[in-house]
Structure formats: C-alpha cells, structure tokens
N, C-alpha and C. Protein backbone atom coordinates (compact mmCIF):
# COMPACT_ATOMS: atom_id res chain seq x y z
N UNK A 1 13.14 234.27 162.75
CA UNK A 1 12.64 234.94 161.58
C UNK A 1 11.62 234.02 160.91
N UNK A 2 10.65 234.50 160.05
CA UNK A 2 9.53 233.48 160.07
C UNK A 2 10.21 233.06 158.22
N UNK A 3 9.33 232.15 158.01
CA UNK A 3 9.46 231.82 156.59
C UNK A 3 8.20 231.23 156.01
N UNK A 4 8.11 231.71 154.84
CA UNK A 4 7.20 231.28 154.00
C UNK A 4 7.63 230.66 153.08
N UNK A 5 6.45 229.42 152.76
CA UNK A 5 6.62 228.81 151.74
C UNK A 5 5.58 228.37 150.43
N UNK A 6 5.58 228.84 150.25
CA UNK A 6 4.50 228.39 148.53
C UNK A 6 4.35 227.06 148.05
N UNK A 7 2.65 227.35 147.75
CA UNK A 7 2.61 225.83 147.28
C UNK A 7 1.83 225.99 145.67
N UNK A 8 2.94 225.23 145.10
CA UNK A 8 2.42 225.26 143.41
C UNK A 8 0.53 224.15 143.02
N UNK A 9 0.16 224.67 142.26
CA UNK A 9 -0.95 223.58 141.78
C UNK A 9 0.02 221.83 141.65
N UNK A 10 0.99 221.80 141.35
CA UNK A 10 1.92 220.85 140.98
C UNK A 10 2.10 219.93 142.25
N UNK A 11 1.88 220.62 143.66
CA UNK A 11 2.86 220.29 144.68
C UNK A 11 2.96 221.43 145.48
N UNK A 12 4.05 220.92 146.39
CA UNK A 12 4.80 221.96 147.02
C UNK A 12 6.28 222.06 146.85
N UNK A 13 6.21 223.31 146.58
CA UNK A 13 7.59 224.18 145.38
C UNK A 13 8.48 224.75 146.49
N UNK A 14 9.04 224.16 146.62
CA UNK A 14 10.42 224.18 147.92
C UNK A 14 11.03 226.15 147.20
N UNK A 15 11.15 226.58 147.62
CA UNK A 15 12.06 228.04 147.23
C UNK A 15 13.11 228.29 148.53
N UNK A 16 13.93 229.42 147.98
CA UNK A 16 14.83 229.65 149.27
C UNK A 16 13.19 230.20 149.98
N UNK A 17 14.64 230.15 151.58
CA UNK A 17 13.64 231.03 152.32
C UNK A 17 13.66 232.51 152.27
N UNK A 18 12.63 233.17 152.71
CA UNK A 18 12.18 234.48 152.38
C UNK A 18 11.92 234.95 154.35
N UNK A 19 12.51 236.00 154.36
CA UNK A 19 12.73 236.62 155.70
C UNK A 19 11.46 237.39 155.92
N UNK A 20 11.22 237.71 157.03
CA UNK A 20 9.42 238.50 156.93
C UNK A 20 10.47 240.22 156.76
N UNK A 21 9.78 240.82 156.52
CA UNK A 21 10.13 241.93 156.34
C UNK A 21 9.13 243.30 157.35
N UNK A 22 9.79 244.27 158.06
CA UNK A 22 8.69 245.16 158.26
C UNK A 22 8.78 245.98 158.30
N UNK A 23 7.61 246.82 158.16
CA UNK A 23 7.84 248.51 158.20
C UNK A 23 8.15 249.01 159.44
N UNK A 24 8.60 250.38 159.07
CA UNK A 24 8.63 251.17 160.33
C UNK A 24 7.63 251.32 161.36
N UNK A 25 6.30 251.33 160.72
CA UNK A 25 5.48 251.59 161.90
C UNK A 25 4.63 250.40 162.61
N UNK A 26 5.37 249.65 162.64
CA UNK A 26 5.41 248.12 163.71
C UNK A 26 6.25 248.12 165.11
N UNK A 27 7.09 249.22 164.50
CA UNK A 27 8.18 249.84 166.33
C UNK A 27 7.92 250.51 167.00
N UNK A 28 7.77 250.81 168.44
CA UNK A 28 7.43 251.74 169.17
C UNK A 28 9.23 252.41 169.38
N UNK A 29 8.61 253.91 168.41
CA UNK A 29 9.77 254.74 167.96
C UNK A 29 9.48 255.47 168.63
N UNK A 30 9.26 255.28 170.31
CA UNK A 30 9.20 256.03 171.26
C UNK A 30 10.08 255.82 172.43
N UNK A 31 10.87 254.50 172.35
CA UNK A 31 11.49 253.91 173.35
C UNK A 31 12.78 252.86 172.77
N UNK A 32 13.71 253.99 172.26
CA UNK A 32 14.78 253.13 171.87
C UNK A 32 15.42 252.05 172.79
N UNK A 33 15.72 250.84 171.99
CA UNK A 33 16.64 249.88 172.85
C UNK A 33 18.15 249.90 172.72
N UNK A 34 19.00 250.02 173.48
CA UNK A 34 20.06 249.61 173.05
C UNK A 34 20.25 247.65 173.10
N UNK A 35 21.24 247.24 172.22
CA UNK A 35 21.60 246.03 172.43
C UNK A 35 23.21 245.94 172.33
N UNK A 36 23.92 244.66 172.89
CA UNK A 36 25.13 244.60 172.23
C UNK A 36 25.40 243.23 172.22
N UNK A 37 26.60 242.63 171.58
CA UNK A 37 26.80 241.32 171.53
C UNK A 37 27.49 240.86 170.51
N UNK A 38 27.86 239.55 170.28
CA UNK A 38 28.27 238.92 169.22
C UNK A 38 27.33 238.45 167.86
N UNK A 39 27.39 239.05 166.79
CA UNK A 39 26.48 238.16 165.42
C UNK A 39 27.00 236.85 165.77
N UNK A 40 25.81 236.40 164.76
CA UNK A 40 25.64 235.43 164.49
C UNK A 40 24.56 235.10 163.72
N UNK A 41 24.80 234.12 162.60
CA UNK A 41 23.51 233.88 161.25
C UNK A 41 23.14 235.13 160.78
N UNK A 42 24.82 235.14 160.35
CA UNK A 42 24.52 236.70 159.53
C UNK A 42 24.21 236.63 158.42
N UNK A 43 23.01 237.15 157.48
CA UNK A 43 22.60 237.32 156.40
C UNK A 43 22.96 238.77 155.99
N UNK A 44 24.00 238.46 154.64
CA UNK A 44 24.03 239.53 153.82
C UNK A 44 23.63 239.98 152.82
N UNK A 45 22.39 240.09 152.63
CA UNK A 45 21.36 240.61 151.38
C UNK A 45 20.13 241.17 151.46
N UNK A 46 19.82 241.29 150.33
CA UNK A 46 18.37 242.00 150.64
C UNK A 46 17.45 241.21 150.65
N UNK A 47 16.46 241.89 151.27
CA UNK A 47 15.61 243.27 151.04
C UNK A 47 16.45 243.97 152.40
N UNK A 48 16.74 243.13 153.26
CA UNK A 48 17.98 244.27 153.96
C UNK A 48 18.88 242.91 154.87
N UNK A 49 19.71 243.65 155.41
CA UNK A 49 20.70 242.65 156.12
C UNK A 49 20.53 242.86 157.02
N UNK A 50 20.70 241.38 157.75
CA UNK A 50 19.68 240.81 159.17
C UNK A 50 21.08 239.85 159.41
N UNK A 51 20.90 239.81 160.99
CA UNK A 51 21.88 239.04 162.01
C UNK A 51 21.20 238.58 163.16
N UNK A 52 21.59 237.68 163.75
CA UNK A 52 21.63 236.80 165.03
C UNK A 52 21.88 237.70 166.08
N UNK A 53 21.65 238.45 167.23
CA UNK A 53 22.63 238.76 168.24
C UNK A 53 22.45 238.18 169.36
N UNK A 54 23.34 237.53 169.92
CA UNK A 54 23.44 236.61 171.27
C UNK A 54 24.62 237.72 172.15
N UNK A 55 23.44 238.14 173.03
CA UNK A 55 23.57 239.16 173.99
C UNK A 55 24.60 238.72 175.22
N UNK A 56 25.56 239.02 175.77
CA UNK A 56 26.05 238.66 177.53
C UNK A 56 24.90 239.00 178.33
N UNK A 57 25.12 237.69 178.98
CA UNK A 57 24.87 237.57 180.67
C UNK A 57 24.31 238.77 181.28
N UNK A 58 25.05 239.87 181.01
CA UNK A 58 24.91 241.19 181.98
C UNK A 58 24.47 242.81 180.98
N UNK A 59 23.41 242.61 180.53
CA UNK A 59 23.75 243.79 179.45
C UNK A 59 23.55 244.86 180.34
N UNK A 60 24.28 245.65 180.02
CA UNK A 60 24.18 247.07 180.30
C UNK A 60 24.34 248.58 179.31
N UNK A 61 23.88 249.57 179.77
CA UNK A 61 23.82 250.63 178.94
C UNK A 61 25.14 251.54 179.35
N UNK A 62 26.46 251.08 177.87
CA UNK A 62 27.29 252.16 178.29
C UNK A 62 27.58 253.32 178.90
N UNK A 63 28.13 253.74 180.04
CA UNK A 63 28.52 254.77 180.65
C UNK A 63 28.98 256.08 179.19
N UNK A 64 29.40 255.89 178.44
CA UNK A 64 29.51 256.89 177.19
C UNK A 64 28.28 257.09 175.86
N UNK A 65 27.38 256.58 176.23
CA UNK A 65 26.21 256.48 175.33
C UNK A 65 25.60 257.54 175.11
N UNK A 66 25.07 258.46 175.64
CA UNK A 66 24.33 259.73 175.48
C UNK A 66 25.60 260.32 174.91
N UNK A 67 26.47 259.96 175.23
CA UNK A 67 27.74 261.50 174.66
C UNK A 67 28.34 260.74 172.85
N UNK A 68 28.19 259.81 172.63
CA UNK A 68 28.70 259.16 171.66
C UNK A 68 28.61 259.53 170.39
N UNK A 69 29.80 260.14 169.47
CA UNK A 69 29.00 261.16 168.01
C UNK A 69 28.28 260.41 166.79
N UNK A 70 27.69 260.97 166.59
CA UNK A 70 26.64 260.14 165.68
C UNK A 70 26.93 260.82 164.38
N UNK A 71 26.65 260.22 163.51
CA UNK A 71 27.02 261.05 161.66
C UNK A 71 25.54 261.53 160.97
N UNK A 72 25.70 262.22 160.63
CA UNK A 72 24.43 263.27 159.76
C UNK A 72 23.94 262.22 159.07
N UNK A 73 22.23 261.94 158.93
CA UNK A 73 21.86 261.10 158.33
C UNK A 73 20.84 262.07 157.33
N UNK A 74 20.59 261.73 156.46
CA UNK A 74 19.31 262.44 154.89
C UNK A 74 17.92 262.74 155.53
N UNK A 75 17.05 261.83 156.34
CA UNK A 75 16.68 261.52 157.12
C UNK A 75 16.45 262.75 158.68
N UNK A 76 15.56 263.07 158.61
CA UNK A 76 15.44 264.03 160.29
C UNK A 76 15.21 262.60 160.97
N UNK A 77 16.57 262.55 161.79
CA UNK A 77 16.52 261.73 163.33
C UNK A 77 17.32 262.68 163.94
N UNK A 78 16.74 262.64 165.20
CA UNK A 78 17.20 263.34 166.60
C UNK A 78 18.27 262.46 167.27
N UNK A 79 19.21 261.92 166.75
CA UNK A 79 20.30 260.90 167.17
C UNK A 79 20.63 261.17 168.83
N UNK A 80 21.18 262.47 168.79
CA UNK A 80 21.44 262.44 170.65
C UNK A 80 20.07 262.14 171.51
N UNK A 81 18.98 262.83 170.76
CA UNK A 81 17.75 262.13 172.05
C UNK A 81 17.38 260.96 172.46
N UNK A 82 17.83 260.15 170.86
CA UNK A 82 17.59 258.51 171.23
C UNK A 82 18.54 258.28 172.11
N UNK A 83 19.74 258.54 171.64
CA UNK A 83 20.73 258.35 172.47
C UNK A 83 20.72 258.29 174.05
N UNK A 84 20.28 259.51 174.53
CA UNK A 84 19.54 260.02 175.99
C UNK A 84 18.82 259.35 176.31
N UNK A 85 17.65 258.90 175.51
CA UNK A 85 16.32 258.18 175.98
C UNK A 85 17.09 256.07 175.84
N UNK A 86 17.93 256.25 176.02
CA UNK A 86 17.92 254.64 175.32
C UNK A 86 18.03 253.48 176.70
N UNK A 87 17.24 252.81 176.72
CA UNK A 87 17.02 251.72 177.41
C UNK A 87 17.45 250.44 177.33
N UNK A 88 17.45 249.30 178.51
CA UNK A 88 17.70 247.84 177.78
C UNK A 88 16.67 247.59 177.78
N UNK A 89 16.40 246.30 176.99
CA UNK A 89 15.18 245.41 176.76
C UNK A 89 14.43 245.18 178.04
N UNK A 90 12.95 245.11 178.35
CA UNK A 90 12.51 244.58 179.80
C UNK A 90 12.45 242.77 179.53
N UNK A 91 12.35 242.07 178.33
CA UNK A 91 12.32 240.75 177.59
C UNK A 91 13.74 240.49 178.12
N UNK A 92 13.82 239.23 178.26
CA UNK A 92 15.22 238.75 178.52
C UNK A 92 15.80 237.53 178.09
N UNK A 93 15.29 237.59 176.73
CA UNK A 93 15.78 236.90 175.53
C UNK A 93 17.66 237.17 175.56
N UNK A 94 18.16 236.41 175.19
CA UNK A 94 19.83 236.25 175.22
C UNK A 94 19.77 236.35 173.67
N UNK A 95 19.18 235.88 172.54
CA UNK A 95 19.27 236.32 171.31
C UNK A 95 18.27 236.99 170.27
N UNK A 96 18.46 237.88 170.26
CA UNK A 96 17.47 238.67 169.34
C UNK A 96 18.00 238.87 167.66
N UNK A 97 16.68 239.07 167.03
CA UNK A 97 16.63 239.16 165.76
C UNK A 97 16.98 240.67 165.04
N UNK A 98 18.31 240.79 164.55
CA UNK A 98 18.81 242.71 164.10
C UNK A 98 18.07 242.83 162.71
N UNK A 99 17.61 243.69 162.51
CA UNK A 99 17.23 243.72 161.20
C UNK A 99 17.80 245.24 160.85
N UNK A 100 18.83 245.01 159.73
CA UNK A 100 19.44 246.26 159.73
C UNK A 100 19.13 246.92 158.50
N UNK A 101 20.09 247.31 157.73
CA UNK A 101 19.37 248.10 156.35
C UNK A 101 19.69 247.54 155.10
N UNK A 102 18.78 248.24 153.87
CA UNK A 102 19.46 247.36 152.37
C UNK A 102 20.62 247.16 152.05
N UNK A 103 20.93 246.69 151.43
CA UNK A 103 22.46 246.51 151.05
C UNK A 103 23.17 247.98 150.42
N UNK A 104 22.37 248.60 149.85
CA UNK A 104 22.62 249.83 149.04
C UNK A 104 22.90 250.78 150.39
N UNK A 105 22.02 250.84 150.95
CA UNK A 105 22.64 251.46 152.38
C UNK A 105 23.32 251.22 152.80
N UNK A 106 23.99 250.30 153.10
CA UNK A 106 24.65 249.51 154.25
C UNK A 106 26.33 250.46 153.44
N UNK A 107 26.07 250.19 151.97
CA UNK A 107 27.20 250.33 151.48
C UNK A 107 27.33 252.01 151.07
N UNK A 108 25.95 252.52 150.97
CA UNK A 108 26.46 254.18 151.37
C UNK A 108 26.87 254.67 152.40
N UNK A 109 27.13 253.75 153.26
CA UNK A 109 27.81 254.11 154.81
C UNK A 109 28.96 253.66 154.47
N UNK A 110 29.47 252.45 154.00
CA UNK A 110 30.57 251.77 153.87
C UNK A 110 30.47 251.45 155.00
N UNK A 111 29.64 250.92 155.23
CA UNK A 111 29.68 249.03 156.97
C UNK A 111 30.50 248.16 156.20
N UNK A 112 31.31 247.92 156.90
CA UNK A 112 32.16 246.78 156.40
C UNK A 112 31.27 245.70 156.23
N UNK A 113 31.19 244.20 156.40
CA UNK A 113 30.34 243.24 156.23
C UNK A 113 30.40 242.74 157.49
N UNK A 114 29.45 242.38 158.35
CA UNK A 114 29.47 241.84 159.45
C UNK A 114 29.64 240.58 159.50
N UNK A 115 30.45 239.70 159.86
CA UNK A 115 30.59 238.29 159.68
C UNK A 115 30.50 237.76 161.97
N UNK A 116 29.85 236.29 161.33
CA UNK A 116 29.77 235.80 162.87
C UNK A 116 30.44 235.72 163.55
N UNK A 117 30.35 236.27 164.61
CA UNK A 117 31.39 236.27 165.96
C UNK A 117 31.63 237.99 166.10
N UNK A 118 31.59 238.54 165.30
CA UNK A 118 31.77 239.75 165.08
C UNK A 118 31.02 240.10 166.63
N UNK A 119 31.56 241.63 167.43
CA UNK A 119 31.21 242.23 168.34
C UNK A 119 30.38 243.82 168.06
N UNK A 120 29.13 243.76 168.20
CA UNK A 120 28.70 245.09 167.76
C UNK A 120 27.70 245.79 169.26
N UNK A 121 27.33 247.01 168.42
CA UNK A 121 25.99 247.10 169.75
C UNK A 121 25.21 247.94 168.39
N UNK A 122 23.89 248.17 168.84
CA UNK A 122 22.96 248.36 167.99
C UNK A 122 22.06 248.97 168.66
N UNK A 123 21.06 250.53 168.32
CA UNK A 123 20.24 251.11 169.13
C UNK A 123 18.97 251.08 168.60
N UNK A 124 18.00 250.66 168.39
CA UNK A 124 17.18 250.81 167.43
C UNK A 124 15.13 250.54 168.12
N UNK A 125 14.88 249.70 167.42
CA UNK A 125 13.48 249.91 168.30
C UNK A 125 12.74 248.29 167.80
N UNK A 126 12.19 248.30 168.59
CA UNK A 126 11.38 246.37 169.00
C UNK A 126 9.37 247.10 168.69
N UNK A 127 9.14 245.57 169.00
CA UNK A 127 7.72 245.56 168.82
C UNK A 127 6.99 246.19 169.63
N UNK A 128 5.92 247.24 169.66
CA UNK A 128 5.26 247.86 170.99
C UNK A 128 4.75 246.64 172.08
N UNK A 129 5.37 247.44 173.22
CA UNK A 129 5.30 245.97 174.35
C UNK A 129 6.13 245.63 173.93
N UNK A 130 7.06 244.98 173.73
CA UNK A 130 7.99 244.02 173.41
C UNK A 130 7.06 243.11 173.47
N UNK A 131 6.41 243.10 172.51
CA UNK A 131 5.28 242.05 172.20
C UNK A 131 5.77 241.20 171.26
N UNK A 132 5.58 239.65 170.92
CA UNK A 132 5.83 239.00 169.59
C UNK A 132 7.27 238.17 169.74
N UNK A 133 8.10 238.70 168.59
CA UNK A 133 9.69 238.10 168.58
C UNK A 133 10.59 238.68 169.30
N UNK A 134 11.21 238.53 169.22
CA UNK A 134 12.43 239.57 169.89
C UNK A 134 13.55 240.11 168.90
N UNK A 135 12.68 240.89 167.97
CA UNK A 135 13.41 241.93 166.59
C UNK A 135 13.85 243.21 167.06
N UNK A 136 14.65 243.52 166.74
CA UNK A 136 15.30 244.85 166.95
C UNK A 136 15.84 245.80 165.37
N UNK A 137 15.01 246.40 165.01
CA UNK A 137 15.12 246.96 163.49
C UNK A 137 15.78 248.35 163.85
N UNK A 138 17.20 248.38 163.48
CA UNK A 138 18.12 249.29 163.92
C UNK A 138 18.54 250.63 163.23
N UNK A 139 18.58 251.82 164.11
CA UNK A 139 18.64 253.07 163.79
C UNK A 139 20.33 253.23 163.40
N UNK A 140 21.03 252.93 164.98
CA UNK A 140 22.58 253.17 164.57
C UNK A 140 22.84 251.86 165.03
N UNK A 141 23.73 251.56 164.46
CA UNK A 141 24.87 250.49 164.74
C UNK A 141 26.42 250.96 164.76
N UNK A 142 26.74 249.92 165.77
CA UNK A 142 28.18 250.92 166.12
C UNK A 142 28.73 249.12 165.99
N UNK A 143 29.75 249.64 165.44
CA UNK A 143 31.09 248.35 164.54
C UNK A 143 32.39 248.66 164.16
N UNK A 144 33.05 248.01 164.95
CA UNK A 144 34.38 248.43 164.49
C UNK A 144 34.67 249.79 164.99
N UNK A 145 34.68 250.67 166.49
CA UNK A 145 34.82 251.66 166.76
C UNK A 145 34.21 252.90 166.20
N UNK A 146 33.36 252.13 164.73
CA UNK A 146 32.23 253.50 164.26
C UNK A 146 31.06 253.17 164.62
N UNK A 147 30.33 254.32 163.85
CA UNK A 147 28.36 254.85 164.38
C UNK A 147 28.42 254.77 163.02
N UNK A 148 26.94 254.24 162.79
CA UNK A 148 26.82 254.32 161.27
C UNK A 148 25.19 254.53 161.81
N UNK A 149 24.54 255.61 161.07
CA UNK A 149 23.09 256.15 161.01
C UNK A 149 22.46 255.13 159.73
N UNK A 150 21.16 254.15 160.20
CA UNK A 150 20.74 253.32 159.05
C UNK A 150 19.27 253.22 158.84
N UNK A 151 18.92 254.71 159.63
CA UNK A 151 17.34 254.93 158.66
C UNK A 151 17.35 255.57 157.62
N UNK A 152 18.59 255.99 156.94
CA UNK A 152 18.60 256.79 155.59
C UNK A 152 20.25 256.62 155.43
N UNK A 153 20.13 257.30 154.04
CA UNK A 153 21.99 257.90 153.43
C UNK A 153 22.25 258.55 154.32
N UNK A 154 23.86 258.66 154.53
CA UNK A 154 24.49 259.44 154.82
C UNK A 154 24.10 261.37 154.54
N UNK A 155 24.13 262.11 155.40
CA UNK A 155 23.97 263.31 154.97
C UNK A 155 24.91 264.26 154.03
C-alpha cells in the first residue's frame, strides 16, 4: 500500500500513514477474481478496511462457487454472473492487497472484524492487466461461513 508523507515549511511533519485510496473505475469490472487465504495487517478503519492476504500454494476456484447464495445488495450487481465468470489471478503474487469497504458498511452487513490469521476468500476485481500492485478491491467476501455483498448496503 503506498504512503504519503507531507512536508511542512518547518520540516518534515511525520503524520500517521495514509493508505492510497481508489475508485471504482481503476478495476477491470469485467473479469472478476476470486482469492482466498489467511489476513494479515489487518487495518480496521477508514476511509475503508484493508487486509494483507497471503494466498496457499495451490489456489483454486471452489467447486461450489457459481452456486453459492449471495444477499441482496442497494446497489444493481449481477452477483451470480460474477460468480460464473470468476477467475484466479494470471499474477502469482502469494500476497495481495484486499481493499474492502467503509466501516459504516462493513457494519451494515454486520462483518464481524477480521483479525490476522483469520481464513476468508474474497471475489472482487484488480487493476486492468493485472497491471501495477497486486490490489484486489472486493465485491463479496465470504467469512465465517457467510457472503457479505460490499459495493453497497444491504438490500
């Protein structure tokens, strides 16, 4: 994750760090990824909550994935098509960057809090080309035996 830092007329003015942030239309929301794995350097705050994921050895795309129920989101997403269309990464990075949703969201779903070590999978969408970092800014996340929809509220 990148960081910026500011520099005062005074000096240079140490601040926390500040996470890059991005919009939606930096993803090619044409070619969902799935991911799965253990967090790690989990950040819980805003402007949204972001995790570590350090992927296994062998990823693969669940045998129950296209069939998996998804929850009504505020939001028009076509949840089963991503679902259908969902791919692994062609990058073969072992840890990628989750960038998930605000906190206000997170908690109109009621996501529990993701803490490290935690086991999740996440479907969402990367840089066109998998060009750049290896970010994954996520549609559903599945935790704890649920689907939680996190481009909008709950429906």
């Amino acid at each position: 994750m990148q960081r910026r830092h500011f520099i005062a007329s005074a000096g240079l003015l140490a601040l926390p760090a500040a996470h890059a942030h991005h919009g939606w239309s930096s993803f090619d929301q044409g070619r969902p990824i799935y991911l799965e794995g253990k967090a790690a350097k989990v950040r819980w705050a805003n402007p949204h909550a972001e995790l570590e994921l350090d992927l296994p050895a062998e990823l693969r795309l669940p045998a129950d994935l296209a069939t998996r129920a998804l929850p009504a989101q505020s939001a028009g997403v076509d949840g089963p098509a991503l679902l259908k269309a969902a791919q692994l990464p062609t990058r073969k990075d072992r840890r990628w960057q989750i960038e998930l949703a605000p906190l206000s969201r997170m908690n109109a779903w009621a996501v529990p809090e993701i803490r490290n070590g935690d086991s999740l999978a996440v479907l969402g969408f990367t840089f066109t080309g998998e060009k750049g970092d290896a970010v994954l800014r996520v549609e559903y996340l599945f935790v704890g035996g649920k689907a939680y929809g996190l481009r909008s509220s709950p429906a």
